[in-house]
C-alpha atoms as a PDB file:
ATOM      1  CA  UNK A   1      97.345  99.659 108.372  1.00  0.00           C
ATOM      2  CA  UNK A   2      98.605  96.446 106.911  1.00  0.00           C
ATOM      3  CA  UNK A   3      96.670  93.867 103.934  1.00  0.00           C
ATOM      4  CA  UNK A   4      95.475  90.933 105.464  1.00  0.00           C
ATOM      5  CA  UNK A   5      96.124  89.680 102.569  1.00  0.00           C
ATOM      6  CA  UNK A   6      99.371  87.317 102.114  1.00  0.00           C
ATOM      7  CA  UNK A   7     100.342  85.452  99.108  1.00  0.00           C
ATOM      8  CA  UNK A   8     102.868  82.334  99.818  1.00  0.00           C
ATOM      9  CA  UNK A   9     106.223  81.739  99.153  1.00  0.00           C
ATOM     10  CA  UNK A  10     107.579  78.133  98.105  1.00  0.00           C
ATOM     11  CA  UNK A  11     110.203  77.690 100.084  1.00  0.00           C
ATOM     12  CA  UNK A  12     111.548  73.973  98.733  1.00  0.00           C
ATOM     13  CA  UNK A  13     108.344  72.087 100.073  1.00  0.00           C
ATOM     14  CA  UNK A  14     108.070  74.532 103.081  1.00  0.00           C
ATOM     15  CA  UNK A  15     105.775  77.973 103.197  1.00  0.00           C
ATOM     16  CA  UNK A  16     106.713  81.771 104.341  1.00  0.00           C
ATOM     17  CA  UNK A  17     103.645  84.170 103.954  1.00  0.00           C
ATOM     18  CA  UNK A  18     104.344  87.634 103.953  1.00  0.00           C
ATOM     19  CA  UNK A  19     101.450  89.911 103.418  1.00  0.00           C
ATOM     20  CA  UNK A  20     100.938  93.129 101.111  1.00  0.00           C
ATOM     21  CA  UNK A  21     101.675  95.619 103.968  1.00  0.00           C
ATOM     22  CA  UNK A  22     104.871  94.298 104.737  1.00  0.00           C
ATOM     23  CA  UNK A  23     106.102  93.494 101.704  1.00  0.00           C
ATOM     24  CA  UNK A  24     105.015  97.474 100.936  1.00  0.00           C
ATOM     25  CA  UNK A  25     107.448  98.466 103.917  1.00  0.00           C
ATOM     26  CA  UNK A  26     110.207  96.348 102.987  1.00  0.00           C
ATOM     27  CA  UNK A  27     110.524  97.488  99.175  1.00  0.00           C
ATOM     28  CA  UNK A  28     110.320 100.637 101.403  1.00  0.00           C
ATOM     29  CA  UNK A  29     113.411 100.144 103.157  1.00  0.00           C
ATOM     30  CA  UNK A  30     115.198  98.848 100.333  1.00  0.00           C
ATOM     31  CA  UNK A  31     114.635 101.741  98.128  1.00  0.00           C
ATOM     32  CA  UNK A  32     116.649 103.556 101.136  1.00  0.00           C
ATOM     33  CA  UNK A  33     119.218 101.096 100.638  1.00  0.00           C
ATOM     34  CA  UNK A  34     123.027 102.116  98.446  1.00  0.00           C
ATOM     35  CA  UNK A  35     121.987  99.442  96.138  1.00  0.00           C
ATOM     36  CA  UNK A  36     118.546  98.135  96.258  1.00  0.00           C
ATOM     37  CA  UNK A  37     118.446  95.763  93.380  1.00  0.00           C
ATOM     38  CA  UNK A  38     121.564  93.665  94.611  1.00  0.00           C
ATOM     39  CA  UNK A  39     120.163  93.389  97.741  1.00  0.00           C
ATOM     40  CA  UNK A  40     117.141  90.898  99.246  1.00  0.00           C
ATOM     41  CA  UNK A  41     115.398  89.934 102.170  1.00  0.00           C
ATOM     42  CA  UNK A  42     117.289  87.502 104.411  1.00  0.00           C
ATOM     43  CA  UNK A  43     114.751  85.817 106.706  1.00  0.00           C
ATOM     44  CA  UNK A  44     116.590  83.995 109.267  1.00  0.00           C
ATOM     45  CA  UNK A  45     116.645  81.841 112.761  1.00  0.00           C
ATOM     46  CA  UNK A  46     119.586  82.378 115.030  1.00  0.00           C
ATOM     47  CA  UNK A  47     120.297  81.589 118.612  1.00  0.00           C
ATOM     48  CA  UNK A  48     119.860  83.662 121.055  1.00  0.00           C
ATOM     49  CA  UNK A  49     116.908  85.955 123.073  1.00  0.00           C
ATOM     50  CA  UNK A  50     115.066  84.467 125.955  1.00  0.00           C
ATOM     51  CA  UNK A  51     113.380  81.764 124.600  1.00  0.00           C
ATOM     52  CA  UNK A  52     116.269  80.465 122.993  1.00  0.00           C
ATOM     53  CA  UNK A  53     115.734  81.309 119.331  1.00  0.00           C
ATOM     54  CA  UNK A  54     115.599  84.778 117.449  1.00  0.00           C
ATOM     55  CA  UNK A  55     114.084  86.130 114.239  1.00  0.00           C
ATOM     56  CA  UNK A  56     116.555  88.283 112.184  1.00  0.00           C
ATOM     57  CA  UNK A  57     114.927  90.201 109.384  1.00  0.00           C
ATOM     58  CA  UNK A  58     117.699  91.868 107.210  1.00  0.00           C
ATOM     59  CA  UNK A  59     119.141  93.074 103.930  1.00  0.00           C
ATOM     60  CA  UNK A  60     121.732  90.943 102.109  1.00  0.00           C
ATOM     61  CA  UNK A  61     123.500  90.670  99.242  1.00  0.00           C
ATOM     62  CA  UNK A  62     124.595  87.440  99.724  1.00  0.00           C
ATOM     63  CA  UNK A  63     123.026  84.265  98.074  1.00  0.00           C
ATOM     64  CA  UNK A  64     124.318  81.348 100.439  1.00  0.00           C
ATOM     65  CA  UNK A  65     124.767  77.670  99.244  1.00  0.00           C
ATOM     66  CA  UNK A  66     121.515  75.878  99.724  1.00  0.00           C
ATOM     67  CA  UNK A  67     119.410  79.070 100.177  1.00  0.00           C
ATOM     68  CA  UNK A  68     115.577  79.179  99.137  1.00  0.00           C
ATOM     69  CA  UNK A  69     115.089  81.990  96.982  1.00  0.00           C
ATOM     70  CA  UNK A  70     112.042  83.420  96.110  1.00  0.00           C
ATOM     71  CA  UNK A  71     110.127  86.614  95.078  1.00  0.00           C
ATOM     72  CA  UNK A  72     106.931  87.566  97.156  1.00  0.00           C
ATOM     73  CA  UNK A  73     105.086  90.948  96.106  1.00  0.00           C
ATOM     74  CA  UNK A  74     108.192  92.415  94.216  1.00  0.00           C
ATOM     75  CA  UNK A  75     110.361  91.601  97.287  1.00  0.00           C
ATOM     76  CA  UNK A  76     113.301  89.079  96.710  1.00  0.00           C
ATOM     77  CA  UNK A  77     113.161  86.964  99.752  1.00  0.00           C
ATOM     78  CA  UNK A  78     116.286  84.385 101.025  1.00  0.00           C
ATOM     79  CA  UNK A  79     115.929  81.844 103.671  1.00  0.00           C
ATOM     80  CA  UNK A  80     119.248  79.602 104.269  1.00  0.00           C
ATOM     81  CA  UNK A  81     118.613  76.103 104.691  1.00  0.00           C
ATOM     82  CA  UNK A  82     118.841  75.916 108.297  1.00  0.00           C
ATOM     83  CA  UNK A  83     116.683  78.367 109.257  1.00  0.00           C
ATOM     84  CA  UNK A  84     113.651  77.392 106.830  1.00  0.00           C
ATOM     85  CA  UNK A  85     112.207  74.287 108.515  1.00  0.00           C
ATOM     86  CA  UNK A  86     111.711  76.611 112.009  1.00  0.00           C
ATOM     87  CA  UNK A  87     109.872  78.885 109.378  1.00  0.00           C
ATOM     88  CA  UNK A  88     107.879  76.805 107.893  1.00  0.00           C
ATOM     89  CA  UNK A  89     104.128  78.591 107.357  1.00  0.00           C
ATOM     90  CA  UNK A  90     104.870  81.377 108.984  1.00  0.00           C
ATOM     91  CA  UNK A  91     103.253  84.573 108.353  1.00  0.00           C
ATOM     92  CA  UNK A  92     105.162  87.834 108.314  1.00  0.00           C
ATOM     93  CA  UNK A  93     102.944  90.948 108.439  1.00  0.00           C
ATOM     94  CA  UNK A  94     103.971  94.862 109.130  1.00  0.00           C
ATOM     95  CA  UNK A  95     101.744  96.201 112.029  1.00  0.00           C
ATOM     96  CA  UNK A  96     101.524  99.641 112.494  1.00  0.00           C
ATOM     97  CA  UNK A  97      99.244 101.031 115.451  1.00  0.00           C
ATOM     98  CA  UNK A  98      99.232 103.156 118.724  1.00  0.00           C
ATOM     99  CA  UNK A  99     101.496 100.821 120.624  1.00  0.00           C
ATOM    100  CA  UNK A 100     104.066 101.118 117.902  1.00  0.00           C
ATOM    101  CA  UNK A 101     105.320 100.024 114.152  1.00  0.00           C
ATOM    102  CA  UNK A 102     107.055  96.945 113.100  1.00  0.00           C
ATOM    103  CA  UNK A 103     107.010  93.352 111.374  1.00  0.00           C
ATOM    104  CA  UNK A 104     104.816  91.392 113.139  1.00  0.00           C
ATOM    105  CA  UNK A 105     105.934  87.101 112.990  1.00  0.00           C
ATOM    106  CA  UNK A 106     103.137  84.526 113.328  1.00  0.00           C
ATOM    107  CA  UNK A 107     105.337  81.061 113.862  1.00  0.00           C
ATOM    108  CA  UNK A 108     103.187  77.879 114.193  1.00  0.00           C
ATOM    109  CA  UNK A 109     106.236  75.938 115.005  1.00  0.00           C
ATOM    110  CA  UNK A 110     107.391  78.336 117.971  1.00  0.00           C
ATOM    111  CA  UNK A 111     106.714  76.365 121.104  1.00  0.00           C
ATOM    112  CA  UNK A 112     106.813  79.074 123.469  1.00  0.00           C
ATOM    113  CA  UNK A 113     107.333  82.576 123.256  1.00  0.00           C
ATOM    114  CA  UNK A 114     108.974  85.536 124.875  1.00  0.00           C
ATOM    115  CA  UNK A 115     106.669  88.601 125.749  1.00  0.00           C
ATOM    116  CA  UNK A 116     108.393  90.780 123.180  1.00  0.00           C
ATOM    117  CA  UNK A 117     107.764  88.847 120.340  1.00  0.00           C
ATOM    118  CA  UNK A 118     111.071  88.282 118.802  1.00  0.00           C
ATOM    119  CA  UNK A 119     112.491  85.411 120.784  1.00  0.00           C
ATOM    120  CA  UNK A 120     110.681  81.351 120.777  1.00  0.00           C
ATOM    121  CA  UNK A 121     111.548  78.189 121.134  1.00  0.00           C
END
């Protein structure tokens, strides 16, 4: 069961929430990881999926010219510069329930959506 509560990341002037329950999972994952302090979260926009656009939540230990970089709940968190306006105040929670386990995205700037979840436009 995930924290409703979310503290916000600056993200230049832009916002990316990501609550207490997923941040929990994702300093999870990384503790899995070869090397979990040289890595962080890469929160990214790419094309592709049905709608047009795609989420892509991943480990990187890559910091990109013009990335935001930020810390939310212990987790290091990177957005490049093209993908952060398409995120702006989104919420990213971790959902775990009968129908299944995973990061649940909240986008108020996705115009439509696909019925998985992981595609918009």
């Amino acid at each position: 069961m995930s924290d409703a509560t979310a503290t916000p990341t600056s993200v230049d002037d832009r916002v990316i929430t990501l609550t207490e329950g997923a941040a929990t999972k994702v300093r999870e994952l990384m503790d899995r990881e070869e090397s979990p302090d040289a890595i962080a979260l890469r929160i990214a926009v790419q094309p592709g999926g049905c709608s047009g656009m795609r989420y892509a939540l991943f480990f990187d230990d890559r910091e990109l010219d013009g990335d935001r970089v930020d810390e939310v709940h212990g987790v290091p968190v990177r957005i490049d510069k093209m993908s952060a306006p398409y995120l702006r105040e989104t919420t990213i929670d971790w959902v775990d329930s009968l129908q299944g386990a995973g990061f649940s995205i909240d986008n108020p700037n996705a115009q439509n959506t696909c019925a998985c979840g992981d595609s918009f436009h």
